[in-house]
Protein backbone atom coordinates (compact mmCIF):
# COMPACT_ATOMS: atom_id res chain seq x y z
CA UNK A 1 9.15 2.65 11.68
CA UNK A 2 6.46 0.20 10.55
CA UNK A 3 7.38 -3.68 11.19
CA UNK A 4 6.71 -5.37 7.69
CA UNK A 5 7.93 -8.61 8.15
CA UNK A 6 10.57 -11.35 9.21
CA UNK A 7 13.41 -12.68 7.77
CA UNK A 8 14.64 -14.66 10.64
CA UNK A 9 16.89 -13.80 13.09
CA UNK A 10 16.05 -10.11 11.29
CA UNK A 11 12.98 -8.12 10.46
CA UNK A 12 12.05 -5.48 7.52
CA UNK A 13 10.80 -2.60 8.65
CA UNK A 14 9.21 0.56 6.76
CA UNK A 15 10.67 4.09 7.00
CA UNK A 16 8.17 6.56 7.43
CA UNK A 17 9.37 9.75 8.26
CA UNK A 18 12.06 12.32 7.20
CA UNK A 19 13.68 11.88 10.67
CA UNK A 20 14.13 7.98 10.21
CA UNK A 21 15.28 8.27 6.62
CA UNK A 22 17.93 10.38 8.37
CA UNK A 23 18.96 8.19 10.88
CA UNK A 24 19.17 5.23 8.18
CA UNK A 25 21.46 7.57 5.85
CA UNK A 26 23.74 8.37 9.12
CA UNK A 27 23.44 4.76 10.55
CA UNK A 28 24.34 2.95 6.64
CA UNK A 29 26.93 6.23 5.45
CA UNK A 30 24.15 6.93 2.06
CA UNK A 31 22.08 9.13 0.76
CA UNK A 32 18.76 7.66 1.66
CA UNK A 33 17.22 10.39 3.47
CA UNK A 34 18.00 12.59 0.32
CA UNK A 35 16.45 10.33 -2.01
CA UNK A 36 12.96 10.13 1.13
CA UNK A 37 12.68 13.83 1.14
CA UNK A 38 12.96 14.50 -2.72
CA UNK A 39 9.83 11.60 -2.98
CA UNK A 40 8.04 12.64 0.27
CA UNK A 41 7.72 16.39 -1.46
CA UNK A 42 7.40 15.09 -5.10
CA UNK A 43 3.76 12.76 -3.13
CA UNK A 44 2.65 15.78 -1.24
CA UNK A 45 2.83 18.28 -4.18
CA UNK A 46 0.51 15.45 -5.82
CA UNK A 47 -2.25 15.17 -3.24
CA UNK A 48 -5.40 17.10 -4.04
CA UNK A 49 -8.04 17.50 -1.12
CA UNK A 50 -11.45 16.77 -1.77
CA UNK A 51 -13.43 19.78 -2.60
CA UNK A 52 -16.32 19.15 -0.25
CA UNK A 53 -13.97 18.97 3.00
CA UNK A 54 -14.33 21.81 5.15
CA UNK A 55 -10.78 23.57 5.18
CA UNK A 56 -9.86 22.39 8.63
CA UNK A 57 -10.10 19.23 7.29
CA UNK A 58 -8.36 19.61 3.82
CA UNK A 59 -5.23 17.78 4.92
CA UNK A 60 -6.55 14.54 6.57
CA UNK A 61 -5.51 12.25 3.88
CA UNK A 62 -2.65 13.70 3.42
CA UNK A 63 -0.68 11.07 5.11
CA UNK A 64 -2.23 8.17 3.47
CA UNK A 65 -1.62 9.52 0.02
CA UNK A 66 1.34 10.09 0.61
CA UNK A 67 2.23 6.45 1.59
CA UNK A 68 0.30 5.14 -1.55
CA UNK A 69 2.12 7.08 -3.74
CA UNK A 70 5.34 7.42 -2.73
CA UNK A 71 8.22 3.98 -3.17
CA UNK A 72 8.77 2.12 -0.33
CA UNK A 73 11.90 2.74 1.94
CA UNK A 74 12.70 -0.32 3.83
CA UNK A 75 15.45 -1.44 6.89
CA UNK A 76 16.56 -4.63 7.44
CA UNK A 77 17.33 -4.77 10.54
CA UNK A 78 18.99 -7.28 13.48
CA UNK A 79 17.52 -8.52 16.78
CA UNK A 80 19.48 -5.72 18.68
CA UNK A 81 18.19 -2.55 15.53
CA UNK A 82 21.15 -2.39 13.87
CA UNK A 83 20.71 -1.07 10.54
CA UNK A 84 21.97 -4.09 7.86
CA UNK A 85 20.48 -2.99 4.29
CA UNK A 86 18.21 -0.40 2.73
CA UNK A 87 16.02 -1.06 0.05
CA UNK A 88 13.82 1.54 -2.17
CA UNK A 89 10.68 -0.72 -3.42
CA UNK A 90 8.22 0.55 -5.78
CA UNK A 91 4.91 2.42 -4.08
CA UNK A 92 2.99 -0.15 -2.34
CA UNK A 93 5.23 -2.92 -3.53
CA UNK A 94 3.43 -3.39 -6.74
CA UNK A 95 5.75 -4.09 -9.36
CA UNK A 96 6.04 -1.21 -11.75
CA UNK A 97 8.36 -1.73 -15.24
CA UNK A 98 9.24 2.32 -15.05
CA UNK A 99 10.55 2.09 -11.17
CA UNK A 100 13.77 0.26 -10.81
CA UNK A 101 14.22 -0.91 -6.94
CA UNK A 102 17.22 -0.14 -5.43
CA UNK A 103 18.79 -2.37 -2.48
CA UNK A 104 22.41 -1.50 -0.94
CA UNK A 105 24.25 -2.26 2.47
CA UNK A 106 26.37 0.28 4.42
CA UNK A 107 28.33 2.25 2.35
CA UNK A 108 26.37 1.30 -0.67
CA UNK A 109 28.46 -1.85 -0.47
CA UNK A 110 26.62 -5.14 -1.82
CA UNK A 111 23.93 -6.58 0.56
CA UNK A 112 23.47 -9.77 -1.13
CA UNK A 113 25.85 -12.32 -0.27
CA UNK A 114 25.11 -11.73 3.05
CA UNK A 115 21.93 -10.85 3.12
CA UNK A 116 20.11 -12.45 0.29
CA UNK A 117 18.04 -14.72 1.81
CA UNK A 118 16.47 -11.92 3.75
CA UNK A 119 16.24 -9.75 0.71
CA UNK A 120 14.25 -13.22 -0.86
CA UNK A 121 12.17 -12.99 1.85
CA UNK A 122 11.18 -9.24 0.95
CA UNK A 123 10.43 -9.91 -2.39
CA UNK A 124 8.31 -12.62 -2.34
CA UNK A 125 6.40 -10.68 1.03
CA UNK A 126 5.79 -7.86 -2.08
CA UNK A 127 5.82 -10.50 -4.71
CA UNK A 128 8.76 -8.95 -6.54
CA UNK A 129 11.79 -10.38 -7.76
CA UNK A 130 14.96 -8.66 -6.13
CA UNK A 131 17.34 -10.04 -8.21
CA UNK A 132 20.81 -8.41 -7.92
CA UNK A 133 21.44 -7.35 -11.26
CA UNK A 134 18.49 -5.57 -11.50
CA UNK A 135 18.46 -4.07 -7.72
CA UNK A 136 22.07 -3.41 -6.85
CA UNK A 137 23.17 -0.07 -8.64
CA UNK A 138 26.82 -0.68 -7.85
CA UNK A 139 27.55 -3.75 -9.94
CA UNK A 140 31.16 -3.63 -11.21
């Protein structure tokens, strides 16, 4: 995991790999690493190597196209790593109309009334408005 930033007495930190999307789903009881692995593939599928790379070499930005294409999985997370809420940002945090983030708490439960402020704290880091009604799928 990748620290992104503070939202004191927690941090926001990046998942990066199929392993920690796992741990998240196990660790909040959702389907995060499902959602990871279907956009991991979906990024890699996408990349095209350069053509003047020597083969050996075909795959070296692999990894960084990957990040730049694919949304953001974040972890909020308290000063002893317990996992608090997930949130799905669009790639690179740049506000896209046609991706809708998605932000739940253990269970799927509703992270913001305890948890706003840090989710606040996100958004504005990304400059994006995490507003509940348009981040929370669960709404009743």
């Amino acid at each position: 995991m990748q620290f992104v930033c503070d939202a004191p007495p927690k941090a926001w930190f990046r998942i990066e790999t199929e392993g920690e999307a796992a741990l998240e789903s196990r660790a909040m009881n959702h389907a995060v690493e499902k959602f990871f692995k279907q956009y991991y593939e979906q990024a890699a599928r996408s990349y095209v190597p350069p053509r003047a790379a020597p083969y050996i070499e075909q795959n070296i930005g692999l990894k960084a196209h990957i990040q730049r294409v694919m949304p953001l999985f974040l972890t909020l997370r308290d000063a002893e790593g317990k996992a608090l809420v997930t949130a799905m940002l669009p790639p690179l945090g740049k506000d896209e109309r046609s991706f809708k983030p998605i932000i739940v708490g253990v269970d799927n439960s509703d992270p913001y009334p305890e948890h706003g402020e840090a989710i606040r704290t996100l958004g504005k880091h990304y400059g994006l408005t995490l507003d509940p009604a348009r981040c929370f799928p669960y709404r009743r």
